[in-house]
C-alpha atoms as a PDB file:
ATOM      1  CA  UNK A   1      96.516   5.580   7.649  1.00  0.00           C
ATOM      2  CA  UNK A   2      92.701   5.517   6.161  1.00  0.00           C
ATOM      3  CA  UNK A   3      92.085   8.930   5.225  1.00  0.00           C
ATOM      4  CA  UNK A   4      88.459   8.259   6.225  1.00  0.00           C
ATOM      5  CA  UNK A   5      89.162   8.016   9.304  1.00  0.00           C
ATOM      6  CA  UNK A   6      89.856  11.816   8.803  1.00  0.00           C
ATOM      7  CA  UNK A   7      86.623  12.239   6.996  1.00  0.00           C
ATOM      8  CA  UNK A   8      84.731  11.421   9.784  1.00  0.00           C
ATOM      9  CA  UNK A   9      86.105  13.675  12.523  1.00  0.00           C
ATOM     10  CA  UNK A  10      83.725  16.329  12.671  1.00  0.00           C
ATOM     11  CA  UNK A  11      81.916  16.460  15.616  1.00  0.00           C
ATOM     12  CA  UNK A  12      81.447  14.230  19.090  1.00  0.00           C
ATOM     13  CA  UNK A  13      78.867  12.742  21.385  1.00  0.00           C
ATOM     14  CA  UNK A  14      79.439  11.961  25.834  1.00  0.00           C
ATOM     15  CA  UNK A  15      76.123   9.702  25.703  1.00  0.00           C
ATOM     16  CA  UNK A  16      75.987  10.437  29.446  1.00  0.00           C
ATOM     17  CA  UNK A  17      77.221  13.714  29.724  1.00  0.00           C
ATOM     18  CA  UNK A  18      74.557  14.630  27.178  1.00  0.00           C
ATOM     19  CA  UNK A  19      71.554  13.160  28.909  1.00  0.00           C
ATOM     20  CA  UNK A  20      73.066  14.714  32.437  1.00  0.00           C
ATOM     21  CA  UNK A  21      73.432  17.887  31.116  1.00  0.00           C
ATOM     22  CA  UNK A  22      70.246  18.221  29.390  1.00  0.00           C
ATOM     23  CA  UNK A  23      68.158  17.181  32.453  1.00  0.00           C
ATOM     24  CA  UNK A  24      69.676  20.045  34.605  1.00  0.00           C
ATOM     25  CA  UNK A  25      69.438  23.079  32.008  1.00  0.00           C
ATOM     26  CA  UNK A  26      66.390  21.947  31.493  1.00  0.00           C
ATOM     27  CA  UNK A  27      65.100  23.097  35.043  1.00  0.00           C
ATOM     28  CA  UNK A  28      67.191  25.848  35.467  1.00  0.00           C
ATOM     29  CA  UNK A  29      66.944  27.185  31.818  1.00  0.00           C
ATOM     30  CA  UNK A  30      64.362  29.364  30.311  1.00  0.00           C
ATOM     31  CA  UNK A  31      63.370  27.709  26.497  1.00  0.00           C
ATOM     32  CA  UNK A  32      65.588  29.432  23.735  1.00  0.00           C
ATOM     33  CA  UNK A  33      64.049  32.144  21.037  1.00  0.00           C
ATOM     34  CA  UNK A  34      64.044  31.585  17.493  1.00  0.00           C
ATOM     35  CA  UNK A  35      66.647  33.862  17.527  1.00  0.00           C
ATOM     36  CA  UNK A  36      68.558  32.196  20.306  1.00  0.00           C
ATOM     37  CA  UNK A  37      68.518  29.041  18.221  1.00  0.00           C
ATOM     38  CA  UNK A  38      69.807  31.206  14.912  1.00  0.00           C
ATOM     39  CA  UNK A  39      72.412  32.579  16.709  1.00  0.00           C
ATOM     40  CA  UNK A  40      73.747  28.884  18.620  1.00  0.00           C
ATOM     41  CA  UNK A  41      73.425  27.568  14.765  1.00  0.00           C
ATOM     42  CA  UNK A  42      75.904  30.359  13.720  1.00  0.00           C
ATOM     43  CA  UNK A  43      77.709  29.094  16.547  1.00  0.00           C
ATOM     44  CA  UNK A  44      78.127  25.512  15.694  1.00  0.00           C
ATOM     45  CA  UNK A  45      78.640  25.860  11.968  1.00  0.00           C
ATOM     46  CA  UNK A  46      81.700  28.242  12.848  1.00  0.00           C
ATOM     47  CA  UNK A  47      82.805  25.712  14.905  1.00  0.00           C
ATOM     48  CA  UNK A  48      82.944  23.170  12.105  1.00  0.00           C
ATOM     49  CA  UNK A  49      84.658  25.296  10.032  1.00  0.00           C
ATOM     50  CA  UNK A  50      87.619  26.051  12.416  1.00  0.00           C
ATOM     51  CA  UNK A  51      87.950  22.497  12.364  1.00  0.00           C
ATOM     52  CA  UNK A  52      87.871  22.469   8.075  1.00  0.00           C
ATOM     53  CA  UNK A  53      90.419  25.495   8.531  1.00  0.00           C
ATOM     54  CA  UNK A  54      92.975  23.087  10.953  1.00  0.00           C
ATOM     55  CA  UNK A  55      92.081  20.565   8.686  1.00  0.00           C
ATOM     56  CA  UNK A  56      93.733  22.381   5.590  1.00  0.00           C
ATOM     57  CA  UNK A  57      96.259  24.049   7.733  1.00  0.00           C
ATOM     58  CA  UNK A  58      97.733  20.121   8.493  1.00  0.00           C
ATOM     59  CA  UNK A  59      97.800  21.766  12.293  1.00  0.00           C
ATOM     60  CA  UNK A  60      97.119  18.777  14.752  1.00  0.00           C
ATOM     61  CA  UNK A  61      97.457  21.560  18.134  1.00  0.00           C
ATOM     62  CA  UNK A  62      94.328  23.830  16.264  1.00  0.00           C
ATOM     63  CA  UNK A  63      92.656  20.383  15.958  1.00  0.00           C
ATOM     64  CA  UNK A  64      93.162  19.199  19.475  1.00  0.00           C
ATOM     65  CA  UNK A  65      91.704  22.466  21.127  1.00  0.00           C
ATOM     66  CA  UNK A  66      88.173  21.278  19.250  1.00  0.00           C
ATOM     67  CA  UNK A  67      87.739  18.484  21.410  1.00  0.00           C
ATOM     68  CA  UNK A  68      86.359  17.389  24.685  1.00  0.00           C
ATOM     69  CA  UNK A  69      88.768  15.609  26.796  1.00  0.00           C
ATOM     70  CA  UNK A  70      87.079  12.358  26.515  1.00  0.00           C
ATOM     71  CA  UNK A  71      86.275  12.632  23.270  1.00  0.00           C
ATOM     72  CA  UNK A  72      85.905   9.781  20.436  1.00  0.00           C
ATOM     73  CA  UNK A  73      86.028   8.886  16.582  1.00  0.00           C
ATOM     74  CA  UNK A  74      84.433   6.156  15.489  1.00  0.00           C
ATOM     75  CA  UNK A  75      85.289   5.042  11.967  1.00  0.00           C
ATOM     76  CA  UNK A  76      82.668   3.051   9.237  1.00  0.00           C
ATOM     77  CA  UNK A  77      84.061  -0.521  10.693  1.00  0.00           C
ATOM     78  CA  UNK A  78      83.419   0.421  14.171  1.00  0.00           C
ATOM     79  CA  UNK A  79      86.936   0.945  15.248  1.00  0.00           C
ATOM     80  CA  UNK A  80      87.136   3.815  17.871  1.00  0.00           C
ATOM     81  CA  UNK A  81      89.575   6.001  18.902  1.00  0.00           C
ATOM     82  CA  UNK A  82      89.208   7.275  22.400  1.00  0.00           C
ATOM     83  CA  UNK A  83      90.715  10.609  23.829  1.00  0.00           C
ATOM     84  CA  UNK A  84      92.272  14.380  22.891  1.00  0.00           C
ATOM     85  CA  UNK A  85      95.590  12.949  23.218  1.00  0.00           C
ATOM     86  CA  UNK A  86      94.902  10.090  20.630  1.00  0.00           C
ATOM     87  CA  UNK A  87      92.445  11.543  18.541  1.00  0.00           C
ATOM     88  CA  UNK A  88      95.254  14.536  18.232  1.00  0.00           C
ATOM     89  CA  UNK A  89      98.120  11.682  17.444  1.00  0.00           C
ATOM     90  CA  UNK A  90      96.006  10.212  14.866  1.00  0.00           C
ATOM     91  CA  UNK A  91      95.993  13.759  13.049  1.00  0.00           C
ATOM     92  CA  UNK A  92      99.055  14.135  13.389  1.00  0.00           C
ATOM     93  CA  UNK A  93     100.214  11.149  11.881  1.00  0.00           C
ATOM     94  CA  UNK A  94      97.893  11.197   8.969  1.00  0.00           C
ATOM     95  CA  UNK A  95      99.465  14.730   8.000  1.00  0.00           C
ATOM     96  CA  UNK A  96     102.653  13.058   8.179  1.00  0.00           C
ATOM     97  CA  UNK A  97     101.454  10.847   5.747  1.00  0.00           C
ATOM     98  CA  UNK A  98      99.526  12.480   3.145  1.00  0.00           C
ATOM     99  CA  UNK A  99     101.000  16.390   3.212  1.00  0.00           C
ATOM    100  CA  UNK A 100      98.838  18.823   1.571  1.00  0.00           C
ATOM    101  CA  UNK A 101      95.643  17.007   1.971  1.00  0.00           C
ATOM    102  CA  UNK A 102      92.234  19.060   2.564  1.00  0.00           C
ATOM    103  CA  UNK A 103      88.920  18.712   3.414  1.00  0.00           C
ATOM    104  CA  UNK A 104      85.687  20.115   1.979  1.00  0.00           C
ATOM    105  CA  UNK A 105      82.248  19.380   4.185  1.00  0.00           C
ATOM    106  CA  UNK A 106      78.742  19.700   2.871  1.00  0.00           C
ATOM    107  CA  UNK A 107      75.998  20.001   6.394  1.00  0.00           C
ATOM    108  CA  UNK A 108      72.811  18.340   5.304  1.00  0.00           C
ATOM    109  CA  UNK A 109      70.879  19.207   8.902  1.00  0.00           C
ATOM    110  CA  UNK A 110      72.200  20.527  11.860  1.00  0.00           C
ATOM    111  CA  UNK A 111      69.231  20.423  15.007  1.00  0.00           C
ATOM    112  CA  UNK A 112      69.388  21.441  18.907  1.00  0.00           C
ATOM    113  CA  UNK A 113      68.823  18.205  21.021  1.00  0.00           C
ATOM    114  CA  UNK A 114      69.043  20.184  24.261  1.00  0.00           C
ATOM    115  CA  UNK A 115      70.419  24.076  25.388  1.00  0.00           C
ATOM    116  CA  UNK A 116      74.183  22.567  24.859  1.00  0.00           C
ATOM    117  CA  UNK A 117      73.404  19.425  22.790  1.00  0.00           C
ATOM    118  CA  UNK A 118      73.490  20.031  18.596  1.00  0.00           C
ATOM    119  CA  UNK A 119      73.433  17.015  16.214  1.00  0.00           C
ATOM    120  CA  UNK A 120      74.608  17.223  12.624  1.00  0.00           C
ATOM    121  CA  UNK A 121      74.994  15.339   9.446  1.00  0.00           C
ATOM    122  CA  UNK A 122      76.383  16.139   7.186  1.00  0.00           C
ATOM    123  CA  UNK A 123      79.173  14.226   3.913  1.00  0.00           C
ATOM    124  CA  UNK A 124      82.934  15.100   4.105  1.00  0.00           C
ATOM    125  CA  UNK A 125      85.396  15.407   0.752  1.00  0.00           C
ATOM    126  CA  UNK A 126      88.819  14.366   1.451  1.00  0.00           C
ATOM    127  CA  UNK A 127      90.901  15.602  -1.253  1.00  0.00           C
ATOM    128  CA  UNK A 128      94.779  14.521  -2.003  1.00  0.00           C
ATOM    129  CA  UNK A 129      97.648  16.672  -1.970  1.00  0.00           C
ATOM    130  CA  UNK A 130     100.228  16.787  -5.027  1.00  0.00           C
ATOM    131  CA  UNK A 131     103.042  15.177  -4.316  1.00  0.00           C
ATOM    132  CA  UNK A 132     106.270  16.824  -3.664  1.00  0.00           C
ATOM    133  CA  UNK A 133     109.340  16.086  -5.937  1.00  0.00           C
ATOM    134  CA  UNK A 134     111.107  14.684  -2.730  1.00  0.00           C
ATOM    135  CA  UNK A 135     108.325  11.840  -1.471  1.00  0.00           C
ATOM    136  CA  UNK A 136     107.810  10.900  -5.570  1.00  0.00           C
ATOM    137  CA  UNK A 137     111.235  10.054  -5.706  1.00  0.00           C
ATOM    138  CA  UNK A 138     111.385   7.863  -2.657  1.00  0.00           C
ATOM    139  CA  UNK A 139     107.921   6.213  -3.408  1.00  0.00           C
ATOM    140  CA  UNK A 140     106.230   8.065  -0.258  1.00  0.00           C
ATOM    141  CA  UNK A 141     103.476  10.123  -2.047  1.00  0.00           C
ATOM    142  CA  UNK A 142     100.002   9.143  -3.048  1.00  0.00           C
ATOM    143  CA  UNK A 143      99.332   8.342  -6.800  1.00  0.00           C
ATOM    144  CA  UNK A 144      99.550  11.862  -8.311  1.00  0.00           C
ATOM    145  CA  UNK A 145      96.014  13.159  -9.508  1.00  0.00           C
ATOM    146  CA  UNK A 146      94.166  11.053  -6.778  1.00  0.00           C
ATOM    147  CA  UNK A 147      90.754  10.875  -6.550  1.00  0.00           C
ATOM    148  CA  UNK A 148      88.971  12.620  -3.563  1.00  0.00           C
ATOM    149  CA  UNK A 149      87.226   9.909  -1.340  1.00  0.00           C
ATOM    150  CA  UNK A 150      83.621  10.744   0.296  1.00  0.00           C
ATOM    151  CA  UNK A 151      81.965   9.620   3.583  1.00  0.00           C
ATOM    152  CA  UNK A 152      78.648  10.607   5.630  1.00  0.00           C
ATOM    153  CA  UNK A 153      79.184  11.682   8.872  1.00  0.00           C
ATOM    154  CA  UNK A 154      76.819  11.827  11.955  1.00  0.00           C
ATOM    155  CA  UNK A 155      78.328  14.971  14.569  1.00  0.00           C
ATOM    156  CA  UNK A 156      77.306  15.791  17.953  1.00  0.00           C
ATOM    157  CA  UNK A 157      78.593  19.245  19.734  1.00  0.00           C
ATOM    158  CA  UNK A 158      78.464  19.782  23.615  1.00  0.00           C
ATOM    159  CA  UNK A 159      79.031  23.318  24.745  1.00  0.00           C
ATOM    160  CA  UNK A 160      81.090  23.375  27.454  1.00  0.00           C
ATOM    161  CA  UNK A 161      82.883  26.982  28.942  1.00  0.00           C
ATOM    162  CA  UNK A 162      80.789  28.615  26.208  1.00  0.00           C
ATOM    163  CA  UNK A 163      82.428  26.904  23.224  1.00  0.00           C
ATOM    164  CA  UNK A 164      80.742  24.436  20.938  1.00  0.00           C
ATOM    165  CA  UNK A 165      82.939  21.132  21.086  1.00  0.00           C
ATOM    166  CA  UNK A 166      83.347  17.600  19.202  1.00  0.00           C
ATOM    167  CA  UNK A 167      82.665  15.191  21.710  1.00  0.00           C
ATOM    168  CA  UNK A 168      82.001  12.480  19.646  1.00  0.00           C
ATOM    169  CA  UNK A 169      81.816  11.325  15.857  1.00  0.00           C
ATOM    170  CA  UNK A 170      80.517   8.550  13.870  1.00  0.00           C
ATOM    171  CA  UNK A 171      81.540   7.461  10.482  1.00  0.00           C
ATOM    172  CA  UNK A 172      78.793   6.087   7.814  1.00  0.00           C
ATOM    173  CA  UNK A 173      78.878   4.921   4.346  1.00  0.00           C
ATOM    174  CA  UNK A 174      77.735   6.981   1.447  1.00  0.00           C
ATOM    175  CA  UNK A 175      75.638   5.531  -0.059  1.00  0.00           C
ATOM    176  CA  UNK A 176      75.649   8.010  -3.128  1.00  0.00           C
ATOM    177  CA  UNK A 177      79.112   6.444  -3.993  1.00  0.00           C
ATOM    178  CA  UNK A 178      79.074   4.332  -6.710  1.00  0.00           C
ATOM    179  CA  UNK A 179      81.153   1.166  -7.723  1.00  0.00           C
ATOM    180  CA  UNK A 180      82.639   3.296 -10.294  1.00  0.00           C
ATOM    181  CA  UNK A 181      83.542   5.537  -7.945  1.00  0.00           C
ATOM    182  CA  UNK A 182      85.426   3.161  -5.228  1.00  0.00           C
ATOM    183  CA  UNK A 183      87.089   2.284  -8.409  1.00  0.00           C
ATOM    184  CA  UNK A 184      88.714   5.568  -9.672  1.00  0.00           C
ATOM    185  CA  UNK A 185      92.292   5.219  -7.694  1.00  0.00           C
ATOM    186  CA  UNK A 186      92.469   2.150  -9.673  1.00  0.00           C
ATOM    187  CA  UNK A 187      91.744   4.309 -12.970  1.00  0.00           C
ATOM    188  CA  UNK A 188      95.796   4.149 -13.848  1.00  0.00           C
ATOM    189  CA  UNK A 189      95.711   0.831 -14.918  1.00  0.00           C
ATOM    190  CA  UNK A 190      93.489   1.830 -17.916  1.00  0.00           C
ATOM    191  CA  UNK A 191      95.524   1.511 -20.932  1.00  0.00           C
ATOM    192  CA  UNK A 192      98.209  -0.865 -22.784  1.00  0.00           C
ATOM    193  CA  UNK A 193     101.266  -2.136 -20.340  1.00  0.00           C
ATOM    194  CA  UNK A 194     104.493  -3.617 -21.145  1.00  0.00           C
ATOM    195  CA  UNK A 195     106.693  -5.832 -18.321  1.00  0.00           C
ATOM    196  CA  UNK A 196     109.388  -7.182 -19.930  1.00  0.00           C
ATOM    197  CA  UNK A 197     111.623  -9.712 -18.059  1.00  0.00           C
ATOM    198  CA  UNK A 198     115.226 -11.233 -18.699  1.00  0.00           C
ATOM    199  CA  UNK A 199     113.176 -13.965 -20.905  1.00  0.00           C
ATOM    200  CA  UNK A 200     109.771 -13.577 -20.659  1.00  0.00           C
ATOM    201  CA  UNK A 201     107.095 -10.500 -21.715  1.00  0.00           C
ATOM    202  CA  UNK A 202     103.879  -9.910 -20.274  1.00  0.00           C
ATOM    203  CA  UNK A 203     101.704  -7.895 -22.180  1.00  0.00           C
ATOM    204  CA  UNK A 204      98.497  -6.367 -20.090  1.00  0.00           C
ATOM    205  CA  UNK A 205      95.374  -4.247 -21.940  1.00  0.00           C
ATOM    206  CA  UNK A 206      93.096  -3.040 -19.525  1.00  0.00           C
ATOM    207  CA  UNK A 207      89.204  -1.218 -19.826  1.00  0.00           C
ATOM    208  CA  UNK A 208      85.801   0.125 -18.046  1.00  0.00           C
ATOM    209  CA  UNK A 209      83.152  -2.533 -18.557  1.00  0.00           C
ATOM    210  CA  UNK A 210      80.754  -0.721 -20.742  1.00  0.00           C
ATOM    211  CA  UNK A 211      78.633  -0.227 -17.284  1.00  0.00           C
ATOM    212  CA  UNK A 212      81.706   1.088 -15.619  1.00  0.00           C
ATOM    213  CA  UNK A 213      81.362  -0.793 -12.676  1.00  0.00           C
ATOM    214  CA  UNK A 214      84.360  -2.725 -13.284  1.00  0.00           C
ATOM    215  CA  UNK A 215      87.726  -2.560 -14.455  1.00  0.00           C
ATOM    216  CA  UNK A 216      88.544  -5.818 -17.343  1.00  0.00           C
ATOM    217  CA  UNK A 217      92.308  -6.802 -17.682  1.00  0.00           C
ATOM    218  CA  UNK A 218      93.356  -9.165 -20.255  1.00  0.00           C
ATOM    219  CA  UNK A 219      96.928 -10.522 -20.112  1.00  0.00           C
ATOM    220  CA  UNK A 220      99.098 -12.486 -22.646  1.00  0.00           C
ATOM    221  CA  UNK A 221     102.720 -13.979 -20.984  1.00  0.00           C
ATOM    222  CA  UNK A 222     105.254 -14.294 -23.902  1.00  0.00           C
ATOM    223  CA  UNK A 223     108.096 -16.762 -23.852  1.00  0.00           C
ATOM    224  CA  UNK A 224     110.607 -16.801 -26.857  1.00  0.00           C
ATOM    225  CA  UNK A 225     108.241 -14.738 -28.680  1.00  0.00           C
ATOM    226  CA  UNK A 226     105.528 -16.748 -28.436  1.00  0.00           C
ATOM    227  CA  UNK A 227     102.284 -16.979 -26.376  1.00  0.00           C
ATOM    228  CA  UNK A 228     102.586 -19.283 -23.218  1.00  0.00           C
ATOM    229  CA  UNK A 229      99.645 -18.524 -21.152  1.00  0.00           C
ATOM    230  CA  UNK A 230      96.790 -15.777 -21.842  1.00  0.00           C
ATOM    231  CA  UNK A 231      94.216 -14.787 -19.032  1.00  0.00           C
ATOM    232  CA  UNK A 232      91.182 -12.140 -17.919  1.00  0.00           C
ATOM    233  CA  UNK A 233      90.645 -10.475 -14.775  1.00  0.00           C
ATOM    234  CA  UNK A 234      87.768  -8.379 -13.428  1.00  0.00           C
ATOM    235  CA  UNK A 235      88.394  -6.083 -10.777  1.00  0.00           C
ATOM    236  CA  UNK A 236      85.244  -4.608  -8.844  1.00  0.00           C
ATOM    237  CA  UNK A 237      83.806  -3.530  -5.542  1.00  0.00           C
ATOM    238  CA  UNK A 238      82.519  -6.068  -3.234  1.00  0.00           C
ATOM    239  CA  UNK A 239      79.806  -4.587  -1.396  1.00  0.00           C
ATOM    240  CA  UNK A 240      79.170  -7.480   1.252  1.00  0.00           C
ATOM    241  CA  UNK A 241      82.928  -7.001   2.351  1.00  0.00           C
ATOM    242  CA  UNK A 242      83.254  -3.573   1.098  1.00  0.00           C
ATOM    243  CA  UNK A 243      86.655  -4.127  -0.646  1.00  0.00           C
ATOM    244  CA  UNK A 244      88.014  -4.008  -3.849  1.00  0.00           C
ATOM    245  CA  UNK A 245      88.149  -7.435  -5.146  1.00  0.00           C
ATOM    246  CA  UNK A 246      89.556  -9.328  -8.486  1.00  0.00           C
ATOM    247  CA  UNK A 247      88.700 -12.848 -10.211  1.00  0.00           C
ATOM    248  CA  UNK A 248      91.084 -14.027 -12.580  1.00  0.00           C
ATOM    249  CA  UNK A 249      91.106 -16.896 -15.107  1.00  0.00           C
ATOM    250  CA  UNK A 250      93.315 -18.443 -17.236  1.00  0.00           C
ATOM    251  CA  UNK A 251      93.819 -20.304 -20.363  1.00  0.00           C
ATOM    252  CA  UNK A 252      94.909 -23.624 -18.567  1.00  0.00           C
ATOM    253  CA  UNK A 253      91.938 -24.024 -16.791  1.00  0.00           C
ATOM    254  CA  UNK A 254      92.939 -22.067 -13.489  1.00  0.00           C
ATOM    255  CA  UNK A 255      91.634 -19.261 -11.432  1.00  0.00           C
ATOM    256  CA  UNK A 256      91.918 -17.294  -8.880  1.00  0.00           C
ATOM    257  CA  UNK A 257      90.426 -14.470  -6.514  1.00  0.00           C
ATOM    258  CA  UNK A 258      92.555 -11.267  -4.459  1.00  0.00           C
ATOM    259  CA  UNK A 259      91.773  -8.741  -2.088  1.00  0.00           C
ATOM    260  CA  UNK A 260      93.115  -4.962  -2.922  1.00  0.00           C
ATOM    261  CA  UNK A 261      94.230  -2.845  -0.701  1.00  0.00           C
ATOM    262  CA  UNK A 262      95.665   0.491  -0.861  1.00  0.00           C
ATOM    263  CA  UNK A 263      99.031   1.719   0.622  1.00  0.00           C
ATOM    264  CA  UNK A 264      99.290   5.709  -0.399  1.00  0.00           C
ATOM    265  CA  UNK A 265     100.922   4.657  -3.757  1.00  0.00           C
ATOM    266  CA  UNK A 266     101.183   1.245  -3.081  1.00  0.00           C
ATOM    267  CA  UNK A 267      98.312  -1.667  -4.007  1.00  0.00           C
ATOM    268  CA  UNK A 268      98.549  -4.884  -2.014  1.00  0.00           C
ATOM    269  CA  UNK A 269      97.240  -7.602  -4.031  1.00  0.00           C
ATOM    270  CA  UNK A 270      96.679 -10.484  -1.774  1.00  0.00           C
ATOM    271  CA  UNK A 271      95.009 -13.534  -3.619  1.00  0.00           C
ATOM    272  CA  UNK A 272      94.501 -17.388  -3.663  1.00  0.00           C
ATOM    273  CA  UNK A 273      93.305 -19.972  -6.066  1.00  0.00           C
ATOM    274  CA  UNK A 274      93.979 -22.907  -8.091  1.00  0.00           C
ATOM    275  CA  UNK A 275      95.947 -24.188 -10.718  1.00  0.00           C
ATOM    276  CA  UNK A 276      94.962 -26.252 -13.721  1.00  0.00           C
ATOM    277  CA  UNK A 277      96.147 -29.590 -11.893  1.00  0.00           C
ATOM    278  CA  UNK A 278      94.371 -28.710  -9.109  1.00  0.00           C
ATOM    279  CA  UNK A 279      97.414 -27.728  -6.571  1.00  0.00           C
ATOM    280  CA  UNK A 280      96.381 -24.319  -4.452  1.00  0.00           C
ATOM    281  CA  UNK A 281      98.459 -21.531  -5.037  1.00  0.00           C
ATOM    282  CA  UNK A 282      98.959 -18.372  -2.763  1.00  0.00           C
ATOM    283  CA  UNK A 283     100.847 -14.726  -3.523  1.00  0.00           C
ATOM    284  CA  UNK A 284     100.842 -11.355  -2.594  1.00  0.00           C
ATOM    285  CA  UNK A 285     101.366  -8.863  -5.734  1.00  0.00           C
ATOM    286  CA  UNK A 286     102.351  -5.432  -4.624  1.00  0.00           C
ATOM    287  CA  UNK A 287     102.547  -2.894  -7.217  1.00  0.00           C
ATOM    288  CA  UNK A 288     103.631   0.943  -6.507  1.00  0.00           C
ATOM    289  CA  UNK A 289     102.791   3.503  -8.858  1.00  0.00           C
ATOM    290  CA  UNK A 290     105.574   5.893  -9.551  1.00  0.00           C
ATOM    291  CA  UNK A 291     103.882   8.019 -12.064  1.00  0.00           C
ATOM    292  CA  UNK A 292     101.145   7.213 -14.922  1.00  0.00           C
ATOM    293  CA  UNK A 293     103.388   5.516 -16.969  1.00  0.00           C
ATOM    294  CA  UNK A 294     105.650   3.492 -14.668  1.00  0.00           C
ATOM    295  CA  UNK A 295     104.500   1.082 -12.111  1.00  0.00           C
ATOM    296  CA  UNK A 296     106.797  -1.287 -10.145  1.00  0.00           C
ATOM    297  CA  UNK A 297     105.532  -4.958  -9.760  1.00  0.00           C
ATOM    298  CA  UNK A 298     106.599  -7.866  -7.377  1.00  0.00           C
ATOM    299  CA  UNK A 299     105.473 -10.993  -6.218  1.00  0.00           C
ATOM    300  CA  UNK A 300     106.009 -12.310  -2.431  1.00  0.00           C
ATOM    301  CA  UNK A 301     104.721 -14.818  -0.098  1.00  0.00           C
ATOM    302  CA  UNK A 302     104.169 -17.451  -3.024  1.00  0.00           C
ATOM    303  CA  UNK A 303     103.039 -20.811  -2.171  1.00  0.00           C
ATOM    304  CA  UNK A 304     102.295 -23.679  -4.425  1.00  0.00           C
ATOM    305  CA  UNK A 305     100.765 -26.585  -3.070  1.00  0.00           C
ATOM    306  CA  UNK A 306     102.609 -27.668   0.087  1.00  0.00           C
ATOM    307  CA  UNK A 307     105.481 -25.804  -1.357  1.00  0.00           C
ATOM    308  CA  UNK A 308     106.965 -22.522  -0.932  1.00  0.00           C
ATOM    309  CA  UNK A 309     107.659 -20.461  -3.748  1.00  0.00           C
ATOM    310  CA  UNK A 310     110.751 -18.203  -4.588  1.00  0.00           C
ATOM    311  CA  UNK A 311     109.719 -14.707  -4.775  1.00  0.00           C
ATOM    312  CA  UNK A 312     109.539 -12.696  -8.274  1.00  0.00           C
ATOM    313  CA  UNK A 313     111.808  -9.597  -7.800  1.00  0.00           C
ATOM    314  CA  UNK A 314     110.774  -5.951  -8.872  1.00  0.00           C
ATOM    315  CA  UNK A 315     110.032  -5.033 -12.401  1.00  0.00           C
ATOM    316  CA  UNK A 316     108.575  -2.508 -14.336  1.00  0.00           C
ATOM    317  CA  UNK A 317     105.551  -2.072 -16.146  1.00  0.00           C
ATOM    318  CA  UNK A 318     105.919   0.763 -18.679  1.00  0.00           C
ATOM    319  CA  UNK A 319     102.529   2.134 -20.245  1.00  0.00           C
ATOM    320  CA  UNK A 320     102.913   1.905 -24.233  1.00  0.00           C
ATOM    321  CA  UNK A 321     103.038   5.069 -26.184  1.00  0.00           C
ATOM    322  CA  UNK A 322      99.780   5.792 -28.451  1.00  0.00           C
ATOM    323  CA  UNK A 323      99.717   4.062 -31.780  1.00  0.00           C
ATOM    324  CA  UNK A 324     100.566   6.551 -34.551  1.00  0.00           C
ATOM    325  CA  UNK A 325      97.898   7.754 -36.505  1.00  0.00           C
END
């Protein structure tokens, strides 16, 4: 479930339900007061905070009762959800999914297109809840400490029976978030790692670039004690697909680029490239973070050249201890 989806769900738009309702109150309604206005603003803003309130409550019924009918969700890719009853089920399912999870919102403007027509923009704060003992154990709960993800939002509220509804919301990058900052649930592999195997070590330092716009992993594979392969890695933020992305290189000559994506605690690691002798090779790493100093590593769907590759069971990476003063 992308939490931002969630971000987003603040407020909704009925394109033609707008413009039809706006041309009749507009003949039959005398123009609002200053103080009219003040008071519909109080209105709207309350509004938006019973849905922060439902929000934090994890209560997918409060939630459904602040939407049109027909309402919609759009997200930042342009996927749409359509209706109470799915809109609601989406909720519902992402509360499932990340418990204790709450929203903060921060309204930039809020203005009156019409007597029952109010537009507002606005960022959203999605921030993750701790993890109970329960989902840790069975690998369910998101990376303890998680960092709070941030999207813009563009609301529309139609009044309808005297209540301010979401009729329809749309979902916009924010821009104010930095590389660094798409990079922070990645900010766990920082440090010295050990993944020992029955005959083989693989020893893994990782950094912030000194612009902190990346994250630099250097890796040395022992076998028998000694050094049989060495690499680097840079993992950043594409902008132009707007996904976390890594290059890799290594000291025979061969590289390689993956796709991240995140699963709660999980990262899915999907990458290609090409070895030294020029054969393409294909895997999918997925690594689940069980608490900052154990992460679980395994490598699936492995192809090398025309041929397909055993997969690499589980291990574990351990985080070394501090070196003593």
């Amino acid at each position: 479930m992308n939490a931002r989806w969630i971000m987003a769900a603040l407020g909704l738009l009925l394109a033609g339900a707008c413009a039809g309702g706006l041309a009749q109150d507009e003949t039959t309604r005398a123009p609002a007061t200053p103080a009219d206005r003040a008071g519909e603003g109080k209105a709207v803003r309350e509004a938006g905070g019973a849905f922060v309130r439902a929000y934090n409550a994890g209560d997918a019924g409060a939630i459904a009762s602040l939407f049109t009918e027909d309402a919609e969700v759009i997200n930042e890719e342009g996927l749409v959800v359509q209706g109470r009853e799915a809109i609601t089920a989406l909720f519902a399912a992402s509360f499932a999914a990340h418990p204790g999870e709450t929203m903060e919102i921060q309204v930039d403007s809020l203005r009156f297109l019409g007597p029952d027509v109010a537009k507002e923009e606005g960022r959203a704060r999605i921030i993750p809840g701790v993890p109970r003992a329960e989902d840790r154990k069975e690998g369910r709960a998101a990376y303890p400490g998680g960092v709070p993800q941030s999207s813009r939002y563009t609301v529309i509220y139609i009044r309808q029976g005297g209540r301010w509804l979401q009729s329809s919301v749309r979902e916009h990058e924010d821009k104010a978030v930095t590389p660094h900052d798409r990079l922070q649930p990645l900010a766990w592999m920082v440090g010295e790692w050990v993944d020992e195997g029955s005959d083989s070590v693989v020893l893994t330092s990782t950094r912030w670039s000194e612009d902190g716009n990346f994250l630099l992993r250097d890796f040395t594979i022992q076998i028998a004690g000694k050094a049989a392969m060495k690499g680097s890695q840079r993992v950043g933020w594409d902008p132009l697909s707007k996904q976390v992305m890594s290059w890799t290189f290594d000291s025979e000559g061969g590289h390689g680029v993956a796709i991240w994506a995140r699963d709660g605690n999980r990262w899915i690691v999907k990458g290609s490239g090409v070895r030294s002798d020029g054969r393409p090779a294909t895997a999918t790493q997925v690594y689940t973070v069980v608490n900052p100093h154990l992460v679980r590593w395994k490598s699936v769907d492995r192809t090398l050249g025309e041929q397909v590759e055993p997969d690499i069971a589980e291990l574990a990476m351990v985080r070394k201890p501090p070196r003593p003063r």
